[in-house]
PDB file of N, CA and C in Angstrom:
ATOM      1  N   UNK A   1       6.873  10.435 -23.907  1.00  0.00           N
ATOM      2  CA  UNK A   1       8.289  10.597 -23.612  1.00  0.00           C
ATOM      3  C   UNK A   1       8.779  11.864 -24.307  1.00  0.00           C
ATOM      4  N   UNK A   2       9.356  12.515 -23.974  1.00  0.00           N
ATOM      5  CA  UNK A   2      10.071  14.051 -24.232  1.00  0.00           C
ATOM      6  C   UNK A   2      11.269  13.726 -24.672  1.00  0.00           C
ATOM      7  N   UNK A   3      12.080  15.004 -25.821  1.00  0.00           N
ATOM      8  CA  UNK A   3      13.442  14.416 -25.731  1.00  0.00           C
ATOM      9  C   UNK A   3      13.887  14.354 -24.887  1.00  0.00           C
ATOM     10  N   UNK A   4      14.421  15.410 -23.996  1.00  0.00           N
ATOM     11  CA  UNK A   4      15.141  15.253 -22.759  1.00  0.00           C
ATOM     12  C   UNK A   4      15.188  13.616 -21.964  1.00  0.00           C
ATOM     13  N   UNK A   5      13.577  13.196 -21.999  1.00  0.00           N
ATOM     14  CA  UNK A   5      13.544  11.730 -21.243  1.00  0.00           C
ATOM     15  C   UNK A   5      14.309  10.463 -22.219  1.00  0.00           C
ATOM     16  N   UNK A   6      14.322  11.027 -23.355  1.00  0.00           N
ATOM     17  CA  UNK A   6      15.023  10.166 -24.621  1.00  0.00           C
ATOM     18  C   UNK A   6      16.270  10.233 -24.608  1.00  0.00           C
ATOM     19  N   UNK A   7      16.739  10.755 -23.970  1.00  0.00           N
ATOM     20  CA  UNK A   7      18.342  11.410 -24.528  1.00  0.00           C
ATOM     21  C   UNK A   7      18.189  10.994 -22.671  1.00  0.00           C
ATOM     22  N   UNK A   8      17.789  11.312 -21.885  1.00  0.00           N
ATOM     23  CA  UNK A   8      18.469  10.961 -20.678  1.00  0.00           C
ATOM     24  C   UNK A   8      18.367   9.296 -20.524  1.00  0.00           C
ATOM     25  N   UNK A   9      17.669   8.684 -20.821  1.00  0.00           N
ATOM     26  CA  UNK A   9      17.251   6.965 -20.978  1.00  0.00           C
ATOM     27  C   UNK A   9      18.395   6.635 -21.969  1.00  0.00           C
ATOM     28  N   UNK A  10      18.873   6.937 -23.131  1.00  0.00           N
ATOM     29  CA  UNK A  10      19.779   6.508 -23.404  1.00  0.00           C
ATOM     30  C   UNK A  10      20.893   6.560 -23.103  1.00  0.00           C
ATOM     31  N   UNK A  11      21.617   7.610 -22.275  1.00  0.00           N
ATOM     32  CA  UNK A  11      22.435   7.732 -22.058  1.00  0.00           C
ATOM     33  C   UNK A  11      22.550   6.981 -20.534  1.00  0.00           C
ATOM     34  N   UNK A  12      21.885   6.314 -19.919  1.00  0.00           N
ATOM     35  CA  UNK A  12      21.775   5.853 -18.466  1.00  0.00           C
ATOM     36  C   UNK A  12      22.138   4.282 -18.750  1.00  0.00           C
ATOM     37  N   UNK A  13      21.868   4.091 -19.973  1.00  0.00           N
ATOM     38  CA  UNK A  13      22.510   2.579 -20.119  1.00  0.00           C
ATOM     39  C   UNK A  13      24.302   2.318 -20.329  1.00  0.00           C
ATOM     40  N   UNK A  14      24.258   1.217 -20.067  1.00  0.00           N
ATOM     41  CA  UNK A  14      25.974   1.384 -19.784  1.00  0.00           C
ATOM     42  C   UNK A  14      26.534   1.334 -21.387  1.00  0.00           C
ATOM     43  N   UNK A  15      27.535   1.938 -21.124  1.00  0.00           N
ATOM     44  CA  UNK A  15      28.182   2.507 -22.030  1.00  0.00           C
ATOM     45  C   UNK A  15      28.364   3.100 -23.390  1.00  0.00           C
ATOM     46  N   UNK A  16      27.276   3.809 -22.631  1.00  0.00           N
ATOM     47  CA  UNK A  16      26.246   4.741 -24.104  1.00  0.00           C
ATOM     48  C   UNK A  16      26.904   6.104 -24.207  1.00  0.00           C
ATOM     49  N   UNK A  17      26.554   6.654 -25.726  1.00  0.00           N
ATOM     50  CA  UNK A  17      27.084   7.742 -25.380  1.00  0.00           C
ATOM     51  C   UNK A  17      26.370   8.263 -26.786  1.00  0.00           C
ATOM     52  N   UNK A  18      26.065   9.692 -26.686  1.00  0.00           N
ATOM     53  CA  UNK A  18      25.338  10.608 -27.833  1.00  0.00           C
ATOM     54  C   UNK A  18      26.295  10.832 -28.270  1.00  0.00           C
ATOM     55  N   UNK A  19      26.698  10.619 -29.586  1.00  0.00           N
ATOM     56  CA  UNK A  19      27.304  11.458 -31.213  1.00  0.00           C
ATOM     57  C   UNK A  19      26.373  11.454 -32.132  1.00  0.00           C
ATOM     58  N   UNK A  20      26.992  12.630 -33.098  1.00  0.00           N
ATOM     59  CA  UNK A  20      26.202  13.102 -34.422  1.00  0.00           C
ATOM     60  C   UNK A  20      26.924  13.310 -35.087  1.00  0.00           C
ATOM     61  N   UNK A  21      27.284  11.912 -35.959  1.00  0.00           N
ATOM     62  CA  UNK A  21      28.208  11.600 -37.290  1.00  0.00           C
ATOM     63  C   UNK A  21      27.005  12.049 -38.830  1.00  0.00           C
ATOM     64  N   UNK A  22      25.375  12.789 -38.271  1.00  0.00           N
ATOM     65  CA  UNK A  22      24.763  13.069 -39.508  1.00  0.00           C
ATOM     66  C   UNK A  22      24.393  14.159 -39.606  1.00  0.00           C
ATOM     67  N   UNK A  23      25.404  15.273 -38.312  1.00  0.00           N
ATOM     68  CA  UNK A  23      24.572  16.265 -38.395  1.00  0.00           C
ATOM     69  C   UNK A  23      24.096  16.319 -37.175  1.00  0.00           C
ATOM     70  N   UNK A  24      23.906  17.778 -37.061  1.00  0.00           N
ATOM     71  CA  UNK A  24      23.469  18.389 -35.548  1.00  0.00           C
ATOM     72  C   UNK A  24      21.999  17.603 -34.960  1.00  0.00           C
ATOM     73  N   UNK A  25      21.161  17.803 -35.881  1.00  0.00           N
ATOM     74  CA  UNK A  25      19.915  17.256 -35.732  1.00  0.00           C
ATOM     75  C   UNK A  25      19.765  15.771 -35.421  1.00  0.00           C
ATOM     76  N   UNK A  26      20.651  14.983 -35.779  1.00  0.00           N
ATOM     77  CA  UNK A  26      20.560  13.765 -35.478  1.00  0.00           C
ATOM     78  C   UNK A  26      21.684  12.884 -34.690  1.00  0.00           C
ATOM     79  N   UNK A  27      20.570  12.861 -33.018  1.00  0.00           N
ATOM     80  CA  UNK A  27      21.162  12.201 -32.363  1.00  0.00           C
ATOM     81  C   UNK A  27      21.423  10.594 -32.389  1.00  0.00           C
ATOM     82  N   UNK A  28      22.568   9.897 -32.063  1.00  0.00           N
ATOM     83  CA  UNK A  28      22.695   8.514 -32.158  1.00  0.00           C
ATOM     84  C   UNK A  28      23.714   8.295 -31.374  1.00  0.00           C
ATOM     85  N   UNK A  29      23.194   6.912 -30.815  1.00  0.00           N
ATOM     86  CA  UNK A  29      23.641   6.362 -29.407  1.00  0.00           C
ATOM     87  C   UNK A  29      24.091   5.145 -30.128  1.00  0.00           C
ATOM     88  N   UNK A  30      25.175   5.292 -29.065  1.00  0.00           N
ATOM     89  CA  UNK A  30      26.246   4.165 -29.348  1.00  0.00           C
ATOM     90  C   UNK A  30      26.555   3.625 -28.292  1.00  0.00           C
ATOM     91  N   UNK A  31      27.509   2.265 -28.288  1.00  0.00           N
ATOM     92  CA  UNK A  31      28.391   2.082 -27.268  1.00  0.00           C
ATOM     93  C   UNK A  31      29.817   2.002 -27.509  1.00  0.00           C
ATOM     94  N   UNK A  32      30.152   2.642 -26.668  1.00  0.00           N
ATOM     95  CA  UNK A  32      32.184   2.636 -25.886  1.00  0.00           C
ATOM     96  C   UNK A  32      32.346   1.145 -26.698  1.00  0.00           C
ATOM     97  N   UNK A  33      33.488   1.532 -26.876  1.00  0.00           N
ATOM     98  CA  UNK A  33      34.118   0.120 -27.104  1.00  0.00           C
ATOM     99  C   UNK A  33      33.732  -0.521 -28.283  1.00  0.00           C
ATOM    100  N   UNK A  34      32.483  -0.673 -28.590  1.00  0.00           N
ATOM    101  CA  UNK A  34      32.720  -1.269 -30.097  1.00  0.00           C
ATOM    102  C   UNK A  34      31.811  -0.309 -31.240  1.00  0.00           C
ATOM    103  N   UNK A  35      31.726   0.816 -30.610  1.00  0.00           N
ATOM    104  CA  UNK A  35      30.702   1.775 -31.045  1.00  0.00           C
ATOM    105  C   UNK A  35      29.721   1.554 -32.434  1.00  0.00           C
ATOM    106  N   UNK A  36      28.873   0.569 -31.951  1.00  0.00           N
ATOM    107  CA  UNK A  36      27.625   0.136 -32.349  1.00  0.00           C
ATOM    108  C   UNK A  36      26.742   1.337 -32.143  1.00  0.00           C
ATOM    109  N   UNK A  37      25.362   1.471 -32.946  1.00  0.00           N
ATOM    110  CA  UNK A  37      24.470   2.304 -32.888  1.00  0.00           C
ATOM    111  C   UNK A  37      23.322   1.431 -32.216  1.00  0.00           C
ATOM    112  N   UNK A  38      22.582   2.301 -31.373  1.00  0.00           N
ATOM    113  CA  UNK A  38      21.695   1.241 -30.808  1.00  0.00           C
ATOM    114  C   UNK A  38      19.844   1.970 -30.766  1.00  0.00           C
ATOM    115  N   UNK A  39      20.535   3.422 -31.183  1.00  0.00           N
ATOM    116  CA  UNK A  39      19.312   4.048 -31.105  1.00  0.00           C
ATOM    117  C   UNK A  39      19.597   5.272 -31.824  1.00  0.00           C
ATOM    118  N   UNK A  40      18.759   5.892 -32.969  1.00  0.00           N
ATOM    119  CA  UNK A  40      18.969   7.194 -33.743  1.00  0.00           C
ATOM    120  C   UNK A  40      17.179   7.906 -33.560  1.00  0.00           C
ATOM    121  N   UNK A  41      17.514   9.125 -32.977  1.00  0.00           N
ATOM    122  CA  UNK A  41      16.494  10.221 -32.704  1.00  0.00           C
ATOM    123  C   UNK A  41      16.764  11.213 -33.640  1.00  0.00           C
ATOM    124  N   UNK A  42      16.058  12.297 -34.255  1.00  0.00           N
ATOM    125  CA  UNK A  42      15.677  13.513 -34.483  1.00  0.00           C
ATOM    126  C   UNK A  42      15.272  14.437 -33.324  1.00  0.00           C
ATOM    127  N   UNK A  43      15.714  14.678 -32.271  1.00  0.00           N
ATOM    128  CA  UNK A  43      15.402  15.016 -31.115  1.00  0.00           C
ATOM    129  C   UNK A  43      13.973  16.432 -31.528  1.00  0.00           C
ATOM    130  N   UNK A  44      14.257  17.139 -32.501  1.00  0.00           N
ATOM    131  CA  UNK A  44      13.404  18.108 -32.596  1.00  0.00           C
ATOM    132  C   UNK A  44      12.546  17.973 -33.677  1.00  0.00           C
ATOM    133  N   UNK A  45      12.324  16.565 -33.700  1.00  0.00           N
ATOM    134  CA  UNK A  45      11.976  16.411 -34.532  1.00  0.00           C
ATOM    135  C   UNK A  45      10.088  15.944 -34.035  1.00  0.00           C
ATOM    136  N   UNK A  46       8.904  16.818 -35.595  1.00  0.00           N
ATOM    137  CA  UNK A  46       7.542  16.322 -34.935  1.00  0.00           C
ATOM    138  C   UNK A  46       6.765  15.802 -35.309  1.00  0.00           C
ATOM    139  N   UNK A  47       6.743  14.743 -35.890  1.00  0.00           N
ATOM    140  CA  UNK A  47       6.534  13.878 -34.470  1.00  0.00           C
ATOM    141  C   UNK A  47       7.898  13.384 -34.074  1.00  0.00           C
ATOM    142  N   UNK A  48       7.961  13.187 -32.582  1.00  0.00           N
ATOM    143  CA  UNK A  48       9.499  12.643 -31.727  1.00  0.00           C
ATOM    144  C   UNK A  48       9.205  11.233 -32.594  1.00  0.00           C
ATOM    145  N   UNK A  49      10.441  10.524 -32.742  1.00  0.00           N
ATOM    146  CA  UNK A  49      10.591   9.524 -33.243  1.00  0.00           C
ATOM    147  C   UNK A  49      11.832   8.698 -32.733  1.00  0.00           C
ATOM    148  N   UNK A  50      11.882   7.255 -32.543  1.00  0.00           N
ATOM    149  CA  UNK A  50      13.552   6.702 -32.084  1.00  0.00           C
ATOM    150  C   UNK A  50      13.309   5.098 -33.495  1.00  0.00           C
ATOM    151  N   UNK A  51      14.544   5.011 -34.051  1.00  0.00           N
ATOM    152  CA  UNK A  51      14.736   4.079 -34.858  1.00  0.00           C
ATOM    153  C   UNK A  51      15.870   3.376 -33.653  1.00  0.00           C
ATOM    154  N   UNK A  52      15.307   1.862 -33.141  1.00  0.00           N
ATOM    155  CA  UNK A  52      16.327   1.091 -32.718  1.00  0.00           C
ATOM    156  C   UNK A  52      16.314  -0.472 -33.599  1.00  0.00           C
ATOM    157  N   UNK A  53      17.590  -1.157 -33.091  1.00  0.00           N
ATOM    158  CA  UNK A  53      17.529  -2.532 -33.329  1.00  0.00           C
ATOM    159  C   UNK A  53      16.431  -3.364 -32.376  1.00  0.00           C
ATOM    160  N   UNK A  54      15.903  -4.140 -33.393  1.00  0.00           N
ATOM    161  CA  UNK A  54      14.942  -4.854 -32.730  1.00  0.00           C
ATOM    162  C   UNK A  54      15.256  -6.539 -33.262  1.00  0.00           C
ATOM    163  N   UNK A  55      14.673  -7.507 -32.284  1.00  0.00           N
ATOM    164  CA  UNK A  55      14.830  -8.919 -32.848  1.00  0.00           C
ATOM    165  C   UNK A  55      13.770  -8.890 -34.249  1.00  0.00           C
ATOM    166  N   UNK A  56      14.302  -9.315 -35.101  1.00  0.00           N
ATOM    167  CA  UNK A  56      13.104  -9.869 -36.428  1.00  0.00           C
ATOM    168  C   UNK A  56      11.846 -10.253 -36.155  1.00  0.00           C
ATOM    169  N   UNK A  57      11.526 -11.344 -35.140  1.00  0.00           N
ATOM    170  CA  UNK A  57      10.463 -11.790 -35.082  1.00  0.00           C
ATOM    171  C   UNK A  57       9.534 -10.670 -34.054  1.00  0.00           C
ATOM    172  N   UNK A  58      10.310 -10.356 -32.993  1.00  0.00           N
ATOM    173  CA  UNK A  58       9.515  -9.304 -32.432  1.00  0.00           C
ATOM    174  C   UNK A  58       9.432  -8.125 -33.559  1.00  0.00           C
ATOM    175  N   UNK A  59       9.745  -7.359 -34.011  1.00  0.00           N
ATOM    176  CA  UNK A  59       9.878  -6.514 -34.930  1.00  0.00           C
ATOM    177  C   UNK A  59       8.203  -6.260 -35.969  1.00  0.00           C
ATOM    178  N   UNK A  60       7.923  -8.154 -36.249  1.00  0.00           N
ATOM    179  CA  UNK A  60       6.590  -8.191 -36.603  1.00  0.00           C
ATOM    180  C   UNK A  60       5.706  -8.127 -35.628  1.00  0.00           C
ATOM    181  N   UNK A  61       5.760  -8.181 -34.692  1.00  0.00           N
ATOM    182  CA  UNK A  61       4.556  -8.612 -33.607  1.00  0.00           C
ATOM    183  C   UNK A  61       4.611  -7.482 -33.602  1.00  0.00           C
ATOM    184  N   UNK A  62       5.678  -6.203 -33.136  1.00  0.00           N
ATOM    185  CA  UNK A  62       5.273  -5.069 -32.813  1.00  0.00           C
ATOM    186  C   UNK A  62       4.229  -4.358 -33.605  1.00  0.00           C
ATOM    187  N   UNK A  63       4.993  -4.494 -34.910  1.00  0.00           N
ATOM    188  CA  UNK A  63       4.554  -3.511 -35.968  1.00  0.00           C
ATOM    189  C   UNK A  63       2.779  -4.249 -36.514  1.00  0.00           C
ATOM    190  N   UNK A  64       2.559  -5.572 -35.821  1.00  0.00           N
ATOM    191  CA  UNK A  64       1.515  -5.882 -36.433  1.00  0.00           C
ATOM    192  C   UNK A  64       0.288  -4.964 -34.927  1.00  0.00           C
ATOM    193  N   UNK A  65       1.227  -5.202 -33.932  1.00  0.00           N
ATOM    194  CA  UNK A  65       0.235  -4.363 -32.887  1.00  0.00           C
ATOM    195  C   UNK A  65       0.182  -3.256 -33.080  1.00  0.00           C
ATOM    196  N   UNK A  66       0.793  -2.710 -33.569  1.00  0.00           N
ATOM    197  CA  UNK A  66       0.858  -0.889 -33.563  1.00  0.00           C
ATOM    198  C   UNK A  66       1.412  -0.761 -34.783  1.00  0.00           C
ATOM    199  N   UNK A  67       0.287  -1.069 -35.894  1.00  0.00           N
ATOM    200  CA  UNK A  67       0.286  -0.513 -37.515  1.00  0.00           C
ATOM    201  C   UNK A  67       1.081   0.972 -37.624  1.00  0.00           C
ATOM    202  N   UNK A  68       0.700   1.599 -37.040  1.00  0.00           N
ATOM    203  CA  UNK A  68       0.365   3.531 -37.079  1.00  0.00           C
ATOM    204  C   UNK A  68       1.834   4.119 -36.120  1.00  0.00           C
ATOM    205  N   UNK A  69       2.330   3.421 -35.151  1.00  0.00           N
ATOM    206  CA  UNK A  69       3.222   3.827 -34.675  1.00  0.00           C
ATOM    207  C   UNK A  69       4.809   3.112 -34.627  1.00  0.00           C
ATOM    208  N   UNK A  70       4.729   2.412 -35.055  1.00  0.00           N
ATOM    209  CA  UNK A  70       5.882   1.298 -34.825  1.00  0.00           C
ATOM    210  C   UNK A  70       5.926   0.642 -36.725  1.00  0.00           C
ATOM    211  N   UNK A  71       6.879   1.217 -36.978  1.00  0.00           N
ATOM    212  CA  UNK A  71       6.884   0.640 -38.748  1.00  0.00           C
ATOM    213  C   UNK A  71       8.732   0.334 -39.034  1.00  0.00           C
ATOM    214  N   UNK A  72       8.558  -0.381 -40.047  1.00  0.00           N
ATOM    215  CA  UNK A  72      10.209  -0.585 -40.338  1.00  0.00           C
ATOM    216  C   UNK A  72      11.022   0.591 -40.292  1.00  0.00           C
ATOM    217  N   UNK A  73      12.476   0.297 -39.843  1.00  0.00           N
ATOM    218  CA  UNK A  73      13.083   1.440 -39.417  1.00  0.00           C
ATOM    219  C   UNK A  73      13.532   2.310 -40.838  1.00  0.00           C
ATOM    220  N   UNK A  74      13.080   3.468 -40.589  1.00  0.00           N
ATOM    221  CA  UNK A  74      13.457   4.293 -41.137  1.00  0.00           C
ATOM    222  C   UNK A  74      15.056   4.536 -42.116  1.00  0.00           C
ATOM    223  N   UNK A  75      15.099   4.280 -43.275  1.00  0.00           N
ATOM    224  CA  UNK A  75      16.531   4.689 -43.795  1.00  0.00           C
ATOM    225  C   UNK A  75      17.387   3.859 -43.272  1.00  0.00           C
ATOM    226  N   UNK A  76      16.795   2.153 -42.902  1.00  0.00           N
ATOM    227  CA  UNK A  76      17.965   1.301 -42.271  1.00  0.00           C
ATOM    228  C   UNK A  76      17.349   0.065 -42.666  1.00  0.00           C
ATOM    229  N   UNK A  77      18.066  -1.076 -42.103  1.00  0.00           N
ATOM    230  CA  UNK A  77      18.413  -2.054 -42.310  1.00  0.00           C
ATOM    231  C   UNK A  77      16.555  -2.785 -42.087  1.00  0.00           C
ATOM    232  N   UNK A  78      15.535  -2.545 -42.248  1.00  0.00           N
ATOM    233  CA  UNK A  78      13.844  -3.285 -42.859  1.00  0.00           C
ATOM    234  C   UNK A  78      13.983  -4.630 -41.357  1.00  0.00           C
ATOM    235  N   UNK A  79      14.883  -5.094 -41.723  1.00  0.00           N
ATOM    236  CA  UNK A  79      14.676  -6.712 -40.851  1.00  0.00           C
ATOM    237  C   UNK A  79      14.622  -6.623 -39.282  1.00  0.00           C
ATOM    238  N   UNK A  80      16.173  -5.502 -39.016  1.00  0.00           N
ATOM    239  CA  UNK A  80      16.572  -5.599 -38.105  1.00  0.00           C
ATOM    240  C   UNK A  80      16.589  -4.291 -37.443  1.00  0.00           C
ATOM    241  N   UNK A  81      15.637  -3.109 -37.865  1.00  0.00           N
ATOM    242  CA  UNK A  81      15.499  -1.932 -37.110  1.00  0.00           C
ATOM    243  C   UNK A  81      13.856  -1.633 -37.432  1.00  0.00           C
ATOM    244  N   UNK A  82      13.105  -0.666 -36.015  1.00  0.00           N
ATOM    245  CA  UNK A  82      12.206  -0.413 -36.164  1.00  0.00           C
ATOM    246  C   UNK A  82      12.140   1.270 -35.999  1.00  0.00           C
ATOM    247  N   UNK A  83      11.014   1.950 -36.078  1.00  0.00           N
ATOM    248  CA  UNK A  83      11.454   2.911 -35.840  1.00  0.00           C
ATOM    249  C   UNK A  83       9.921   3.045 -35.055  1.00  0.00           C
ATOM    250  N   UNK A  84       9.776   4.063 -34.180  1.00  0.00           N
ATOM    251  CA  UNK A  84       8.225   4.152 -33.264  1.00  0.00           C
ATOM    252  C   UNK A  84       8.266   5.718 -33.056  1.00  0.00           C
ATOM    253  N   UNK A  85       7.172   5.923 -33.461  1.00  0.00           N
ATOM    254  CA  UNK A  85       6.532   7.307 -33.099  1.00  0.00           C
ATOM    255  C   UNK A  85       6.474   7.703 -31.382  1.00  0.00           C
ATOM    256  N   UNK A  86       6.735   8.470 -31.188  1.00  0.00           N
ATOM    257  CA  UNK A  86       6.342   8.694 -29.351  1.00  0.00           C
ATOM    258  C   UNK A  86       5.537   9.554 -29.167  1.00  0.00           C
ATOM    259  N   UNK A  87       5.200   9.120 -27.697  1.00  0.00           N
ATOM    260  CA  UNK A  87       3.678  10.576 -27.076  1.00  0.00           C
ATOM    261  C   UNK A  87       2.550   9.663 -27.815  1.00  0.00           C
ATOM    262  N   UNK A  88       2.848   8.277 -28.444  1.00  0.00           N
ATOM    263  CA  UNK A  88       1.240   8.157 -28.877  1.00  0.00           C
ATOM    264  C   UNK A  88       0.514   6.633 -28.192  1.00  0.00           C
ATOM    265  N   UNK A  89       0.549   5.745 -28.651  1.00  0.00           N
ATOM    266  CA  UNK A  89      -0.091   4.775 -28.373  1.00  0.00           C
ATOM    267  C   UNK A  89       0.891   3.675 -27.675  1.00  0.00           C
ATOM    268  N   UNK A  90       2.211   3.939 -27.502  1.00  0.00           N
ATOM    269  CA  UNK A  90       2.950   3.258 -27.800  1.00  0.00           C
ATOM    270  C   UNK A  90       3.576   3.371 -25.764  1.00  0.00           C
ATOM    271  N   UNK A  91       3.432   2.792 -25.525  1.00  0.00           N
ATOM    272  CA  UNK A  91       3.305   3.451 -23.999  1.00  0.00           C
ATOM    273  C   UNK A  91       5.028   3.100 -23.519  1.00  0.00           C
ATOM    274  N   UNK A  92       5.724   4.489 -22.742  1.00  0.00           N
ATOM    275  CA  UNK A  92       6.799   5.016 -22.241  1.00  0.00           C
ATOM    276  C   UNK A  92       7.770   3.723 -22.029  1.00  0.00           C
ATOM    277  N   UNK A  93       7.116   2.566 -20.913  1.00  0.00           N
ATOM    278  CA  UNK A  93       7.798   1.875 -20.541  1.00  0.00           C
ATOM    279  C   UNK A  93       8.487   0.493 -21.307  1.00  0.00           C
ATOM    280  N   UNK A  94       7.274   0.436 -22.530  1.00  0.00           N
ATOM    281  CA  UNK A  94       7.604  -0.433 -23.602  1.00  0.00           C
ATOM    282  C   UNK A  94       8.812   0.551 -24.289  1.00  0.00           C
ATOM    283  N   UNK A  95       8.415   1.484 -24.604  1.00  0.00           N
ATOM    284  CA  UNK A  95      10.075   1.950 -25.170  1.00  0.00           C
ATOM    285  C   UNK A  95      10.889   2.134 -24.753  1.00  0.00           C
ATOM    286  N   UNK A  96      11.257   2.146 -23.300  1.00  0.00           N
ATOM    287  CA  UNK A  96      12.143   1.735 -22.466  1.00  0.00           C
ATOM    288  C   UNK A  96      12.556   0.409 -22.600  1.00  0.00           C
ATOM    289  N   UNK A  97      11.924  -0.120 -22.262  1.00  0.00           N
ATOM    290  CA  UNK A  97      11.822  -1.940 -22.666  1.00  0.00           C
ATOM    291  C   UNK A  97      12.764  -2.108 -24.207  1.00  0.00           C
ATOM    292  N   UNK A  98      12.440  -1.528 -25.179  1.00  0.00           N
ATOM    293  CA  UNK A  98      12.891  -1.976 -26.390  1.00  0.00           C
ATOM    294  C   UNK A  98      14.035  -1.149 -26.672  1.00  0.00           C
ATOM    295  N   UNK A  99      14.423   0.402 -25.908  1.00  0.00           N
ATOM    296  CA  UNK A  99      15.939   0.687 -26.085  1.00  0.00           C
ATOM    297  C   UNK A  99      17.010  -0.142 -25.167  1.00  0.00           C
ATOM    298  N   UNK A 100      16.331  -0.948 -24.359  1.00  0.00           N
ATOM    299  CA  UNK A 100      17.183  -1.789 -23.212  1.00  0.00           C
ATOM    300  C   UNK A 100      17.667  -2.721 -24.260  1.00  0.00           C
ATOM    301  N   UNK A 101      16.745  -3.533 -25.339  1.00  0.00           N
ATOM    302  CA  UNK A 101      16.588  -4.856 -25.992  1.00  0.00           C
ATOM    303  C   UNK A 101      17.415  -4.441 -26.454  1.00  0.00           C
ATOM    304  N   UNK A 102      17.181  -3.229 -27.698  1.00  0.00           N
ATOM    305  CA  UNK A 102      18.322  -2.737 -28.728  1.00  0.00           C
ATOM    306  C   UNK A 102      19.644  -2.639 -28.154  1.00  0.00           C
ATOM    307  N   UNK A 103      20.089  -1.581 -26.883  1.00  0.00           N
ATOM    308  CA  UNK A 103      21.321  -2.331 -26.499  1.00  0.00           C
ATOM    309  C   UNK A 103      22.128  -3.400 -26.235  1.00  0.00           C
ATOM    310  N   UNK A 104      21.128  -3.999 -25.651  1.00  0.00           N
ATOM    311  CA  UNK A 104      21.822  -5.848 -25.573  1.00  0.00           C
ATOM    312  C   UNK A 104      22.660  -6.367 -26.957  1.00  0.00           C
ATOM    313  N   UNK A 105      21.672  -5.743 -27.886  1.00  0.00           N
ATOM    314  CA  UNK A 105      22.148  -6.503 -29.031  1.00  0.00           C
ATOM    315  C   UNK A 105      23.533  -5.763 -29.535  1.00  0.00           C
ATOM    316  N   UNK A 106      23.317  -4.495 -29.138  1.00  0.00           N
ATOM    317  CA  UNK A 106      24.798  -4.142 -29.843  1.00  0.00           C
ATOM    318  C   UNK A 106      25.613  -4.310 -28.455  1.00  0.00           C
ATOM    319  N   UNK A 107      26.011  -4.333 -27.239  1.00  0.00           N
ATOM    320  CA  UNK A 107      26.352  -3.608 -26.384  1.00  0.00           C
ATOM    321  C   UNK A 107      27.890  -5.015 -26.796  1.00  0.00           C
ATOM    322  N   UNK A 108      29.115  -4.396 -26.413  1.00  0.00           N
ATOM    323  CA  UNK A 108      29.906  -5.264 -26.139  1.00  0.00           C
ATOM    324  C   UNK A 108      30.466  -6.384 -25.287  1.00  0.00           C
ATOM    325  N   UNK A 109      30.828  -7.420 -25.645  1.00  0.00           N
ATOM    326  CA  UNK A 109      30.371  -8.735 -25.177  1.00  0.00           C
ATOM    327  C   UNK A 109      31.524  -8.908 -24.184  1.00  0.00           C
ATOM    328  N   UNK A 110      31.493  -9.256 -22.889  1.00  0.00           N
ATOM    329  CA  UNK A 110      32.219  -8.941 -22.006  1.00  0.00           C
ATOM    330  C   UNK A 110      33.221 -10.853 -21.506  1.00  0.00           C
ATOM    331  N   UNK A 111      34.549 -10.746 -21.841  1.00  0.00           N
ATOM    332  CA  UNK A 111      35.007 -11.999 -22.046  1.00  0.00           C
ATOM    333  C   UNK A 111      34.601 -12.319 -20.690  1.00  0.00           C
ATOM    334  N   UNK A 112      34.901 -13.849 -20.876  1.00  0.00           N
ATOM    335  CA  UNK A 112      34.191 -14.741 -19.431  1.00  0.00           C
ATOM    336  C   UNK A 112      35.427 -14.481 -18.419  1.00  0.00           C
ATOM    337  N   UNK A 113      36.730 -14.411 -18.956  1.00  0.00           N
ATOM    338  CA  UNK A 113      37.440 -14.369 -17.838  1.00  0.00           C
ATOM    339  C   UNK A 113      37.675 -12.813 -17.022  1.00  0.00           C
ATOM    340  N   UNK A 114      36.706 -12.039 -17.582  1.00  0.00           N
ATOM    341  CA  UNK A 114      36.915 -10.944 -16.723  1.00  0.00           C
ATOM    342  C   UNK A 114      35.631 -10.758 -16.310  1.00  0.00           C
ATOM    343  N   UNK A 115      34.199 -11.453 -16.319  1.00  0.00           N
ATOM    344  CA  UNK A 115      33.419 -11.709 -16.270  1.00  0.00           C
ATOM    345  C   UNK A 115      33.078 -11.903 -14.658  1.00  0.00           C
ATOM    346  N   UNK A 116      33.953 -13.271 -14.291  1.00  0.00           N
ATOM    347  CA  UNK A 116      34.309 -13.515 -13.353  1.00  0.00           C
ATOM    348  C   UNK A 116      35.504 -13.219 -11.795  1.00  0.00           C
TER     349      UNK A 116
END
């Protein structure tokens, strides 16, 4: 995955949006409305790297499958963020898969009566 494919995948989920509250270099995706972080890149950064929220228990399974690429998140919260190397073992669509997950968890919760 390339930045460009990183930065365009995040931003394709609903109501995402790139700011850099750390600095030019570091991109982080949020959502509208309750502006949660759901994903932080180093876009130029080498090796490419994305720290998202992950469930706890998946979090171990990952990191027990992929020792070398997938380790506790970086400069955050150990339980509840992972962070994964890209371009390596870690294949495109699973990290697609897990910036989808990470949004769910932050994304804002939409009341039932407008739901319907």
């Amino acid at each position: 995955m390339t930045p460009d494919a990183l930065a365009d995948f995040c931003l394709s989920l609903p109501q995402a949006v790139e700011t850099f509250p750390f600095g030019e270099e570091t991109s982080v995706f949020k959502t509208i409305g309750n502006g949660k972080i759901f994903a932080l890149t180093a876009l130029a950064g080498e090796p490419l790297t994305v720290s998202l929220k992950c469930d706890p228990e998946e979090s171990r399974a990952l990191r027990e499958e992929f020792p070398e690429q997938i380790t506790p998140g970086y400069h955050l919260n150990k339980k509840h963020w992972i962070t994964v190397v890209l371009g390596g073992q870690v294949e495109d669509a699973l990290v697609e898969q897990l910036l989808r997950d990470s949004h769910a968890l932050v994304r804002p919760k939409v009341p039932r009566a407008l739901a319907q």
